[in-house]
C-alpha atoms as a PDB file:
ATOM      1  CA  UNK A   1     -71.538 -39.166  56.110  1.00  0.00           C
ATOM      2  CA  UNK A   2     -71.085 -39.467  59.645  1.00  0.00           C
ATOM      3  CA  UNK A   3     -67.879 -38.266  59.886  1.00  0.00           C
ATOM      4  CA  UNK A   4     -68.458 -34.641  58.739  1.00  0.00           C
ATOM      5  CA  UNK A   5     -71.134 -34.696  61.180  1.00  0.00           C
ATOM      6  CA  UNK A   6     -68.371 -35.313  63.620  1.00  0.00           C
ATOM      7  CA  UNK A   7     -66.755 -32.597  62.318  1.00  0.00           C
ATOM      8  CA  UNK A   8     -69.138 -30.515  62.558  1.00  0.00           C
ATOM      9  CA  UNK A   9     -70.083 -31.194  66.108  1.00  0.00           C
ATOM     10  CA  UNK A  10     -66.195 -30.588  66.692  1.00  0.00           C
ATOM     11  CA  UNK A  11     -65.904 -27.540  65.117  1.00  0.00           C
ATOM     12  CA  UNK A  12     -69.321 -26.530  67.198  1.00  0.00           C
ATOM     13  CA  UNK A  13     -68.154 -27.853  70.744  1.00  0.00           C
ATOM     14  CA  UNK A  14     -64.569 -25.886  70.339  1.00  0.00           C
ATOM     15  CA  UNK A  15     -65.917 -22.547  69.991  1.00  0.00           C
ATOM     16  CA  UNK A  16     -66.287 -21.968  73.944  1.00  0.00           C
ATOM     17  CA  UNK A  17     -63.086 -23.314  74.234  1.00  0.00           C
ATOM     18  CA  UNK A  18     -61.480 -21.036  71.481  1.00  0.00           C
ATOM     19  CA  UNK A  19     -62.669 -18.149  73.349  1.00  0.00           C
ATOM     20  CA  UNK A  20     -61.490 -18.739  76.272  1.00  0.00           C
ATOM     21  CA  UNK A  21     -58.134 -19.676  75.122  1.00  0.00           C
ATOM     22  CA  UNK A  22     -57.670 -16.691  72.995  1.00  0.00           C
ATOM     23  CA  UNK A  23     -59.410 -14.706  76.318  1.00  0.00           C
ATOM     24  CA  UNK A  24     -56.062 -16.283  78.169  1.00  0.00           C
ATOM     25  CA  UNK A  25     -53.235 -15.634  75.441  1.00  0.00           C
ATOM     26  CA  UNK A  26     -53.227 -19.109  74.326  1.00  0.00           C
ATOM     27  CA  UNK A  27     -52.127 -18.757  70.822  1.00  0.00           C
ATOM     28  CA  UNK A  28     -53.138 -21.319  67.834  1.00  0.00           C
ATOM     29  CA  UNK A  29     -49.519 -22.412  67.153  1.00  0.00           C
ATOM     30  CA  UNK A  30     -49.721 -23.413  71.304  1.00  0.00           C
ATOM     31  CA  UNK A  31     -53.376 -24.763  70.851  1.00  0.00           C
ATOM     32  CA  UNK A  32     -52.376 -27.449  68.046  1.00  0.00           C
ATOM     33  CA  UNK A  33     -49.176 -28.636  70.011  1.00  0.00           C
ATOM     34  CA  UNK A  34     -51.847 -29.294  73.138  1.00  0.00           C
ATOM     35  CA  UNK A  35     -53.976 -31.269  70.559  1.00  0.00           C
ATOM     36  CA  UNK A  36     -51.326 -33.146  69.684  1.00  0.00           C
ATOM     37  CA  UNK A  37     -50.603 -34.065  72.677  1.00  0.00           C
ATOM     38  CA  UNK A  38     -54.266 -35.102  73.079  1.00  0.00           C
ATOM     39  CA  UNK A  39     -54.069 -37.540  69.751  1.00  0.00           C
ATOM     40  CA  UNK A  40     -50.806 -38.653  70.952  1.00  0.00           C
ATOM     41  CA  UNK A  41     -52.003 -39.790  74.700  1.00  0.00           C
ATOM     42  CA  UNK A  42     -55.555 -41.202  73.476  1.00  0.00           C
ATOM     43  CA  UNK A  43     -53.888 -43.351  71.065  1.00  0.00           C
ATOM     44  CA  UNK A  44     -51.478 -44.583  72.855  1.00  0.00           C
ATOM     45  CA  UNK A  45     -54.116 -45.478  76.344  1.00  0.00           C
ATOM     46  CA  UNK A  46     -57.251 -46.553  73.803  1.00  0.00           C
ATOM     47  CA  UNK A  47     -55.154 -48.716  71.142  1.00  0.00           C
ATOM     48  CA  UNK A  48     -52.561 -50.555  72.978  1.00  0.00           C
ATOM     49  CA  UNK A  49     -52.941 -54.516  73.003  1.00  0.00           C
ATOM     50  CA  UNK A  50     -53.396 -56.504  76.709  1.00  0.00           C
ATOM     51  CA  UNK A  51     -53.488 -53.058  78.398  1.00  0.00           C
ATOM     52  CA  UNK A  52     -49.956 -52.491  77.419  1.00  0.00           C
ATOM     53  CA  UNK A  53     -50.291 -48.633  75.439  1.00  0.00           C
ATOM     54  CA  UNK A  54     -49.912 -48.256  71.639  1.00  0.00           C
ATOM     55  CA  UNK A  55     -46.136 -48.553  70.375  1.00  0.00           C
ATOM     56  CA  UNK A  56     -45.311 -45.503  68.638  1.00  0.00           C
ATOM     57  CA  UNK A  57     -45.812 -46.945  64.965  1.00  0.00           C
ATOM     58  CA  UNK A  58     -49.363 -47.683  65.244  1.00  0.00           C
ATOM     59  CA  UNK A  59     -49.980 -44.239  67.110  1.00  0.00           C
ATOM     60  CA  UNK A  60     -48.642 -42.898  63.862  1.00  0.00           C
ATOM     61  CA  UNK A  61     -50.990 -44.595  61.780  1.00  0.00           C
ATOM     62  CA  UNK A  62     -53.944 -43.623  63.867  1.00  0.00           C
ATOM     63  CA  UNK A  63     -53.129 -40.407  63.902  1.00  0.00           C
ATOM     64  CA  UNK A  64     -51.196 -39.088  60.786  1.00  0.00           C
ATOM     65  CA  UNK A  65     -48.342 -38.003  63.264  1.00  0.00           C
ATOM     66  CA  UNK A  66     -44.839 -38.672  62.002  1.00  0.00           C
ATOM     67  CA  UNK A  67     -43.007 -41.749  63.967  1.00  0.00           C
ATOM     68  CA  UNK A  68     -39.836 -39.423  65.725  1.00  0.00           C
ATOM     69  CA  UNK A  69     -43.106 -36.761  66.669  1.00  0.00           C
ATOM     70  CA  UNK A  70     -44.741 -39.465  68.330  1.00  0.00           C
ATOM     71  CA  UNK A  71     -42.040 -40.613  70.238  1.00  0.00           C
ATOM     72  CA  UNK A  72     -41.064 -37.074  71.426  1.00  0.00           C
ATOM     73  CA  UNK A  73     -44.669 -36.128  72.437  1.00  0.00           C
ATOM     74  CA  UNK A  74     -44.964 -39.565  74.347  1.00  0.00           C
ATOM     75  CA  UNK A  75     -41.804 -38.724  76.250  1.00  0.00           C
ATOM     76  CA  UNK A  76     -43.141 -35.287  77.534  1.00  0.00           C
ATOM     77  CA  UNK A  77     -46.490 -37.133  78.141  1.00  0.00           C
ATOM     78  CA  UNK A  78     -44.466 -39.524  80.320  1.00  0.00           C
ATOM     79  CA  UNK A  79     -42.407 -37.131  82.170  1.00  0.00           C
ATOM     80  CA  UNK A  80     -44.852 -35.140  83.103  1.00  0.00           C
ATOM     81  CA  UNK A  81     -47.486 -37.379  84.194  1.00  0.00           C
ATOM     82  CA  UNK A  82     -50.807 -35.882  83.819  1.00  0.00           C
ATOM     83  CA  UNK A  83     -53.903 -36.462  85.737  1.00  0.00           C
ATOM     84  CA  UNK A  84     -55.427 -33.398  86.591  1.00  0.00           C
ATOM     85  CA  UNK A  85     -58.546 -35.556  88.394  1.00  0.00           C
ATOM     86  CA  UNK A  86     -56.202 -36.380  91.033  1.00  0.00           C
ATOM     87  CA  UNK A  87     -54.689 -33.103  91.949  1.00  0.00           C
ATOM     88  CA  UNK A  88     -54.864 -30.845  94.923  1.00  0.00           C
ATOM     89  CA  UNK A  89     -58.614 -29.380  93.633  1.00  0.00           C
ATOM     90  CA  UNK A  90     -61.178 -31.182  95.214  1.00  0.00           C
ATOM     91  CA  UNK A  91     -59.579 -31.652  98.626  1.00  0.00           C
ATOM     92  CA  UNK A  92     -61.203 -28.412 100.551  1.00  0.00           C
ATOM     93  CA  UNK A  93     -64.037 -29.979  98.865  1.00  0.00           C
ATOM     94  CA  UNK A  94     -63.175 -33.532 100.552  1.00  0.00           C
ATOM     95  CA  UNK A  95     -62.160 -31.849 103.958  1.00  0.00           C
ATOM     96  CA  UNK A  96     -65.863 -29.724 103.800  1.00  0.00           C
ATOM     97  CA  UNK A  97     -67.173 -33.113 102.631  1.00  0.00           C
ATOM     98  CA  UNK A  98     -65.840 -35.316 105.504  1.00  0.00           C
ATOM     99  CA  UNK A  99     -66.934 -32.663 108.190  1.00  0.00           C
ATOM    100  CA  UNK A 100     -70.561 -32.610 107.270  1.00  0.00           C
ATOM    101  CA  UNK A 101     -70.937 -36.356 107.178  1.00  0.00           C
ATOM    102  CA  UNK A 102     -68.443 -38.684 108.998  1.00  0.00           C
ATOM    103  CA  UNK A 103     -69.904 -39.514 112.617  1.00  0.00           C
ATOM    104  CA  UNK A 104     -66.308 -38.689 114.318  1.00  0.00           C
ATOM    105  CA  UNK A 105     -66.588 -35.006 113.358  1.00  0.00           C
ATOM    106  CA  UNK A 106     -71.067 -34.755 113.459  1.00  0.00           C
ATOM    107  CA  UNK A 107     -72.783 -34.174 116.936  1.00  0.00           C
ATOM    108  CA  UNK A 108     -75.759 -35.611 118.052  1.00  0.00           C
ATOM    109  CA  UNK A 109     -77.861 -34.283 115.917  1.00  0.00           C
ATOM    110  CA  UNK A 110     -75.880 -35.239 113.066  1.00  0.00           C
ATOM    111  CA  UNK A 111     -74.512 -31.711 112.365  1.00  0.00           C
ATOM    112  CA  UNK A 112     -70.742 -31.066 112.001  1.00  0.00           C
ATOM    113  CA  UNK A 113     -69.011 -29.797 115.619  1.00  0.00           C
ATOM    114  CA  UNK A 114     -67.047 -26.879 116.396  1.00  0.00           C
ATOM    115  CA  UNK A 115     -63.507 -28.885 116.476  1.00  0.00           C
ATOM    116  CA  UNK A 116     -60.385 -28.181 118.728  1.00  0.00           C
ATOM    117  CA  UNK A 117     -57.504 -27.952 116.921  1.00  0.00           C
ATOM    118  CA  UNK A 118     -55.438 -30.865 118.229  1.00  0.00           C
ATOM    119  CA  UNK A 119     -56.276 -34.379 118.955  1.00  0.00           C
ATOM    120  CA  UNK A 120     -56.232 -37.824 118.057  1.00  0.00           C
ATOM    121  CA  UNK A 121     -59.810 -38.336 117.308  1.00  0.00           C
ATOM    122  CA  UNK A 122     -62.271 -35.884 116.755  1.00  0.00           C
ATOM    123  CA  UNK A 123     -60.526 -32.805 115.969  1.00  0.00           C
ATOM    124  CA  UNK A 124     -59.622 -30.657 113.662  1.00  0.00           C
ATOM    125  CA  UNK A 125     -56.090 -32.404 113.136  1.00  0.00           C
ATOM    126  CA  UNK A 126     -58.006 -35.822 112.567  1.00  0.00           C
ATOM    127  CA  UNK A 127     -59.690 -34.173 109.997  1.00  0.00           C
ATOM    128  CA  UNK A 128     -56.945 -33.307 108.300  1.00  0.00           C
ATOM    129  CA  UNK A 129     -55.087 -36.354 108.244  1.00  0.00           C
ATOM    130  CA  UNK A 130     -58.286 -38.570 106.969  1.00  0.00           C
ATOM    131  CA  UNK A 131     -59.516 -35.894 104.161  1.00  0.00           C
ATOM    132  CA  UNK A 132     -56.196 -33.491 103.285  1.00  0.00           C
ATOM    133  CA  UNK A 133     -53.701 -36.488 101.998  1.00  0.00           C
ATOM    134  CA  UNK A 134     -49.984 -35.121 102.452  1.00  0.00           C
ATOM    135  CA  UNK A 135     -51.424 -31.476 102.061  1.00  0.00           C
ATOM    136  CA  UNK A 136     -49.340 -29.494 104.422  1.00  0.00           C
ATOM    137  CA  UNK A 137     -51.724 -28.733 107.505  1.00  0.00           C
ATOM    138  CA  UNK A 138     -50.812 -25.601 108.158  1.00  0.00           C
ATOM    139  CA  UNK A 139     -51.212 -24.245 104.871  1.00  0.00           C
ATOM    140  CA  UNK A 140     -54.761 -26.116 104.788  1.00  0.00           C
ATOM    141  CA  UNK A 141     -55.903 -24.544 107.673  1.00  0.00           C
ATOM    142  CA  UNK A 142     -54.811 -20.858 106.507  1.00  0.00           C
ATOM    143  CA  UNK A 143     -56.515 -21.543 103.335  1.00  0.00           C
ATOM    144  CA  UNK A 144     -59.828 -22.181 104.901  1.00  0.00           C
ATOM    145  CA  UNK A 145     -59.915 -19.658 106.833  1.00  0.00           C
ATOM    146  CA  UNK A 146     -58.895 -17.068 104.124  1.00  0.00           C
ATOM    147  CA  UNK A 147     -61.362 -18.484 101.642  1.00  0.00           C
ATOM    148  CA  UNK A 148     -64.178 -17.768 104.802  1.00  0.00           C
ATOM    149  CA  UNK A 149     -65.297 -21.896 104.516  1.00  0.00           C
ATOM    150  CA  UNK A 150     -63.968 -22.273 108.635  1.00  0.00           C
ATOM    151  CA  UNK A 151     -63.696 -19.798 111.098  1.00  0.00           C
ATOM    152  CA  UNK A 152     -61.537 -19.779 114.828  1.00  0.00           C
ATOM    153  CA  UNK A 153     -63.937 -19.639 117.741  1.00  0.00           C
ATOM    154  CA  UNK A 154     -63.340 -17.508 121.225  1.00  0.00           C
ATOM    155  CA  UNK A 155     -62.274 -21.019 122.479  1.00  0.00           C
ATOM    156  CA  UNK A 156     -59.701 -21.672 120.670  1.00  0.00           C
ATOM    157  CA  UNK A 157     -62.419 -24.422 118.307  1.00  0.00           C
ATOM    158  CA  UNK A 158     -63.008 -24.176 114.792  1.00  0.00           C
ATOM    159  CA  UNK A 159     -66.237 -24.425 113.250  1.00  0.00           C
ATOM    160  CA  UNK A 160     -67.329 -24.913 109.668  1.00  0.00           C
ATOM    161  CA  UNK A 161     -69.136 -22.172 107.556  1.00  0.00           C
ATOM    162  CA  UNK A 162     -69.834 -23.840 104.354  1.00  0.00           C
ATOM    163  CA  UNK A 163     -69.749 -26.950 102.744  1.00  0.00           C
ATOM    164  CA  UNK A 164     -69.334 -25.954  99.689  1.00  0.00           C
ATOM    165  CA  UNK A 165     -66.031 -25.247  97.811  1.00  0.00           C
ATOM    166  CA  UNK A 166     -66.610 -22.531  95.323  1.00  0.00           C
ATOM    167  CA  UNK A 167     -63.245 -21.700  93.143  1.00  0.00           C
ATOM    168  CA  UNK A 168     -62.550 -17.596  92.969  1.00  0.00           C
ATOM    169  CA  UNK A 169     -62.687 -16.408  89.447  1.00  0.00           C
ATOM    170  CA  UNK A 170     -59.461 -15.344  89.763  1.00  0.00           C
ATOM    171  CA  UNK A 171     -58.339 -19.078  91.222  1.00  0.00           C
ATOM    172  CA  UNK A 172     -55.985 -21.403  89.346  1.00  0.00           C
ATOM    173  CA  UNK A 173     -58.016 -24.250  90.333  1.00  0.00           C
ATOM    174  CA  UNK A 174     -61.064 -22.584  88.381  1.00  0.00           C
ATOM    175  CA  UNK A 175     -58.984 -23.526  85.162  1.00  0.00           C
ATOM    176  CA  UNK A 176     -58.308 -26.865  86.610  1.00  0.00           C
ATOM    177  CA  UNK A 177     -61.765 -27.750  87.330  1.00  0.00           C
ATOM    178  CA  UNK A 178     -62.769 -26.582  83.958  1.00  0.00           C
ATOM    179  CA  UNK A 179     -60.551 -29.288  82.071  1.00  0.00           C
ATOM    180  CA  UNK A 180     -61.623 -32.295  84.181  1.00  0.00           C
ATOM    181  CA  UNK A 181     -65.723 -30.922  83.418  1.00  0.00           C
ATOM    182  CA  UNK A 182     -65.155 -30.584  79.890  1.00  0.00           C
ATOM    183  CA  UNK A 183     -63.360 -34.260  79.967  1.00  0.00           C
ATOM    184  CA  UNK A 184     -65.550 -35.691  82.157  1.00  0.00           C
ATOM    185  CA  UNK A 185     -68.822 -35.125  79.903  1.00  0.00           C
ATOM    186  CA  UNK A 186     -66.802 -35.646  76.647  1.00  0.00           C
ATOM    187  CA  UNK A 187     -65.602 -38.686  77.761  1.00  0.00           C
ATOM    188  CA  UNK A 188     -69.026 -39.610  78.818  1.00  0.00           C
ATOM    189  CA  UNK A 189     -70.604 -38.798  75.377  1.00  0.00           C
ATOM    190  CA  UNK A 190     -67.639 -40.768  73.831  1.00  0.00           C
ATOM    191  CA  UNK A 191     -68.508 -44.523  76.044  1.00  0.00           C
ATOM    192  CA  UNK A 192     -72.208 -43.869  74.880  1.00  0.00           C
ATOM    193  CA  UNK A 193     -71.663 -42.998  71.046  1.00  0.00           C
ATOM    194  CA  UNK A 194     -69.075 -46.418  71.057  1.00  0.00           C
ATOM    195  CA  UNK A 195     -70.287 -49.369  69.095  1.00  0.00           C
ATOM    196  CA  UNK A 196     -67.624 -51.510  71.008  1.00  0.00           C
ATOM    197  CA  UNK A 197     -67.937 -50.165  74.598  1.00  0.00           C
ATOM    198  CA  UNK A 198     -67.383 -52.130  77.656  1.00  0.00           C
ATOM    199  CA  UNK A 199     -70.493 -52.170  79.843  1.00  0.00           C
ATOM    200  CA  UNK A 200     -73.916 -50.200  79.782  1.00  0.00           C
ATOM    201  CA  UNK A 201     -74.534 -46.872  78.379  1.00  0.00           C
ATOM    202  CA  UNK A 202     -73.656 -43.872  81.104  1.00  0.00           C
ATOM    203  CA  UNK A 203     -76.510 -41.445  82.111  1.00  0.00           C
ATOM    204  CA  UNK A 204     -76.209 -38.430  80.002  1.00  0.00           C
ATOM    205  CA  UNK A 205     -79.046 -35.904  79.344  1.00  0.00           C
ATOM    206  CA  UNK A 206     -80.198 -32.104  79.262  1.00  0.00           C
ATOM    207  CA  UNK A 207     -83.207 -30.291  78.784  1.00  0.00           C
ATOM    208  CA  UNK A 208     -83.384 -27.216  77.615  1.00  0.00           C
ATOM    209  CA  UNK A 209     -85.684 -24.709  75.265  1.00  0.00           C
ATOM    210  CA  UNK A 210     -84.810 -21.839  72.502  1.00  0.00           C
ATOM    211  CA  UNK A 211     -87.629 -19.831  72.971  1.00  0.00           C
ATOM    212  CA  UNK A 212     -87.755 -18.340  77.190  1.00  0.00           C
ATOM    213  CA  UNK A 213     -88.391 -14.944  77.195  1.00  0.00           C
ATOM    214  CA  UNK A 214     -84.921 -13.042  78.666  1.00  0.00           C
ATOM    215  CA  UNK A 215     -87.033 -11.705  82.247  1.00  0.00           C
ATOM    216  CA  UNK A 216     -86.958 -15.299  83.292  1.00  0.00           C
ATOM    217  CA  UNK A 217     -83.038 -16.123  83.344  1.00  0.00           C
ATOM    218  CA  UNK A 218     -82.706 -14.633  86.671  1.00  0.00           C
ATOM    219  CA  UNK A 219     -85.054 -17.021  88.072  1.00  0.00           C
ATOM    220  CA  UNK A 220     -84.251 -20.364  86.352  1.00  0.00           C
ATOM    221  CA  UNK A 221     -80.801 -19.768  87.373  1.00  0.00           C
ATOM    222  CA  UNK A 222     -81.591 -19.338  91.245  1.00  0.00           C
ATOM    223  CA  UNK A 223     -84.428 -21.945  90.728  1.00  0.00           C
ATOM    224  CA  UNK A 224     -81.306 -24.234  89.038  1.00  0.00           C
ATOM    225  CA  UNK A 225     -78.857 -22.914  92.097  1.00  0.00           C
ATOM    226  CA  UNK A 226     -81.212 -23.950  95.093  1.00  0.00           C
ATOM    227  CA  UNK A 227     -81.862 -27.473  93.759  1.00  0.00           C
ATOM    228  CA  UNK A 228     -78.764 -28.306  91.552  1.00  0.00           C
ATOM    229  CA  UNK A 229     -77.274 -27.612  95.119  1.00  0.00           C
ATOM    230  CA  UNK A 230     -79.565 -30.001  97.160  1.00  0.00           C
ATOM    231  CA  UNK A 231     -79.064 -32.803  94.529  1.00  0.00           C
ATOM    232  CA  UNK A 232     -75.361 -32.807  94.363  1.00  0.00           C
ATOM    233  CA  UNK A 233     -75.321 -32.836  98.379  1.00  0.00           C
ATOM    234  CA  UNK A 234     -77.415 -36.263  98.210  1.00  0.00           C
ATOM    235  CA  UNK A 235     -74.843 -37.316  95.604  1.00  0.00           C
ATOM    236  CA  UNK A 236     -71.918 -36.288  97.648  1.00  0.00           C
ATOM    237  CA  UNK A 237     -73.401 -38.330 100.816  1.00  0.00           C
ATOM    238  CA  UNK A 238     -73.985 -41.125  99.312  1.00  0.00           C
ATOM    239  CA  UNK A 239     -70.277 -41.041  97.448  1.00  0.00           C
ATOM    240  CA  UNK A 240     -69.243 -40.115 100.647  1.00  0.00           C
ATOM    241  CA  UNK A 241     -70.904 -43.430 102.382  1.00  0.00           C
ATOM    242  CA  UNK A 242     -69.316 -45.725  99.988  1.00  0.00           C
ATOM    243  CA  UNK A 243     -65.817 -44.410 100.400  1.00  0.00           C
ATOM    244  CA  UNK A 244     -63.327 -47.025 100.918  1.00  0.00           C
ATOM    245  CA  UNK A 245     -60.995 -46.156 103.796  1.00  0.00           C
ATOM    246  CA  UNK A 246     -57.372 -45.636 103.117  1.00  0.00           C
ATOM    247  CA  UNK A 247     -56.941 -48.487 106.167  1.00  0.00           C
ATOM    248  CA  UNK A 248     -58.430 -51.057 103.282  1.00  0.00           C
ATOM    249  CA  UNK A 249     -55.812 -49.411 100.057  1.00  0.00           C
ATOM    250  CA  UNK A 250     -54.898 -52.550  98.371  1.00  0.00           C
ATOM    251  CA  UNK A 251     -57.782 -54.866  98.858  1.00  0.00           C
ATOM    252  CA  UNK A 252     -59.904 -52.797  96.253  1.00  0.00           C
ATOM    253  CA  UNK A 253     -59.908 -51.854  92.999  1.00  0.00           C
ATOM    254  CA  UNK A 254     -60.705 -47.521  93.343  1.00  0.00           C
ATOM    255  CA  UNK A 255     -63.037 -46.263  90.419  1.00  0.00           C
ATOM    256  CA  UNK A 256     -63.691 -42.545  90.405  1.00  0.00           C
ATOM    257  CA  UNK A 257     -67.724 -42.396  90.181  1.00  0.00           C
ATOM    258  CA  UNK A 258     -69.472 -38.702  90.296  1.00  0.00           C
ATOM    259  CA  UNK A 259     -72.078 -36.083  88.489  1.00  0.00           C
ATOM    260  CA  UNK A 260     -71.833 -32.729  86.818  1.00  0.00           C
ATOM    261  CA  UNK A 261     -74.290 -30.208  86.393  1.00  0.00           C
ATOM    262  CA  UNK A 262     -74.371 -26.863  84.393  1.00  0.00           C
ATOM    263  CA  UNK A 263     -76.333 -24.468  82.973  1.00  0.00           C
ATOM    264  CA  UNK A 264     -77.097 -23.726  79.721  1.00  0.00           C
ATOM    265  CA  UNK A 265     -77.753 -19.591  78.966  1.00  0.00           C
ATOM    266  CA  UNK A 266     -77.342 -19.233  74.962  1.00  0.00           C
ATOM    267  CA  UNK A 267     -77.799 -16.279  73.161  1.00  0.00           C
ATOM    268  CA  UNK A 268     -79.335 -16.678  69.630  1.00  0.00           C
ATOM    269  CA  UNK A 269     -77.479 -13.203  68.485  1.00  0.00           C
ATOM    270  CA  UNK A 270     -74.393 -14.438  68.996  1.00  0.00           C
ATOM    271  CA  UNK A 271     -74.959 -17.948  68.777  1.00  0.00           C
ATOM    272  CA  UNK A 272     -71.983 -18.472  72.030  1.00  0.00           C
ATOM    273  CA  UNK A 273     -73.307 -19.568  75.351  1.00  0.00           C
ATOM    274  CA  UNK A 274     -72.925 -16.788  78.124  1.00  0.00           C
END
């Protein structure tokens, strides 16, 4: 029956995820109020009727969740307005981004410029205010330079040290990050495994093998590093070519395209990915 293999597959995908909750304190009783939440919210976005979401009846149908539950969970779910996608994590990656490939802030040879710090074009302040939204400026500029991605120059310029963004262990936005991966790939394994989906089936694939001796995880994982790394650059250029402009907000309709990669390093003994 298909649906215990669901189950399955459910009970299977949430042991990661049980660990590291129980790793951060997150009790069970907390867990099963964040799940649902999670009922609650897909109901109400997936069911609704002329894009309008689910009224709170038929969410309790769907999901076996009393009517004056419903409505309470929707009401947190409303005030608080979730959409971690669209928080304050990827813009160092959007500042690093725009610095390595917009032609205002590249020299001649097409590699990002040492930038003074003030200016109306070309600097580090027009940076800012095309890649860093209402982040405050100063605060953006600190963070760079604490995280070593920038550095301050004898002459008063800044120049860029990395392009890449990589969260601290000990970052919030590590945390973050990890809940938009998860739901990104979920959500792409739910559009392909839907009878009734709107438009083609999403790329989705892996490739992997139970039986690599130990001695060679060291180098699949810098052999994964060095060109995982070069492929999501190529990505990020071309995402970063098609970029609407914030001049031409109105006239478009803004879709959120991208790619994830990870590694997979399982050990049979324990039968929990490392």
């Amino acid at each position: 029956m298909i649906k215990n293999q669901v189950v399955d597959s459910c009970r299977y995908l949430l042991r990661p995820l049980a660990r590291f909750l129980i790793n951060q304190g997150v009790s069970f009783a907390e867990f099963t109020d964040i799940a649902k939440d999670a009922y609650v919210d897909a109901a109400r976005r997936s069911w609704g009727i002329d894009g309008r979401p689910t009224n709170n009846a038929r969410v309790a149908i769907l999901t076996g969740i009393s009517r004056r539950e419903v409505a309470r969970v929707r009401d947190r779910l409303v005030a608080r307005g979730d959409d971690p996608a669209g928080r304050q994590g990827n813009r160092l990656s959007r500042i690093l981004t725009g610095w390595h490939t917009d032609a205002e802030f590249l020299d001649t040879m097409g590699q990002p410029r040492a930038l003074s710090e003030a200016g109306e074009t070309g600097s580090f302040a027009a940076l800012l205010k095309r890649y860093a939204g209402d982040l405050p400026r100063v605060a953006v500029r600190k963070e760079l330079l604490k995280r070593g991605l920038i550095e301050a120059l004898p002459d008063g310029t800044l120049r860029v040290l990395s392009r890449d963004f990589v969260f601290s262990t000990l970052d919030p936005d590590v945390v973050r990050q990890m809940g938009v991966a998860l739901h990104d790939h979920a959500a792409t394994l739910a559009h392909n495994l839907d009878d009734e989906r709107s438009g083609e089936r999403r790329l989705e694939g892996m490739a992997d093998n139970a039986g690599i001796d130990v001695r060679h995880v060291p180098a699949f994982l810098d052999m994964l590093a060095r060109r995982g790394t070069v492929f999501l650059q190529e990505i990020d250029n071309w995402l970063a070519a098609h970029e609407t402009k914030a001049a031409d907000a109105g006239t478009y309709e803004p879709v959120r395209l991208g790619v994830g990669i990870y590694a997979i390093h399982q050990n049979d003994a324990t039968g929990l990915s490392k």
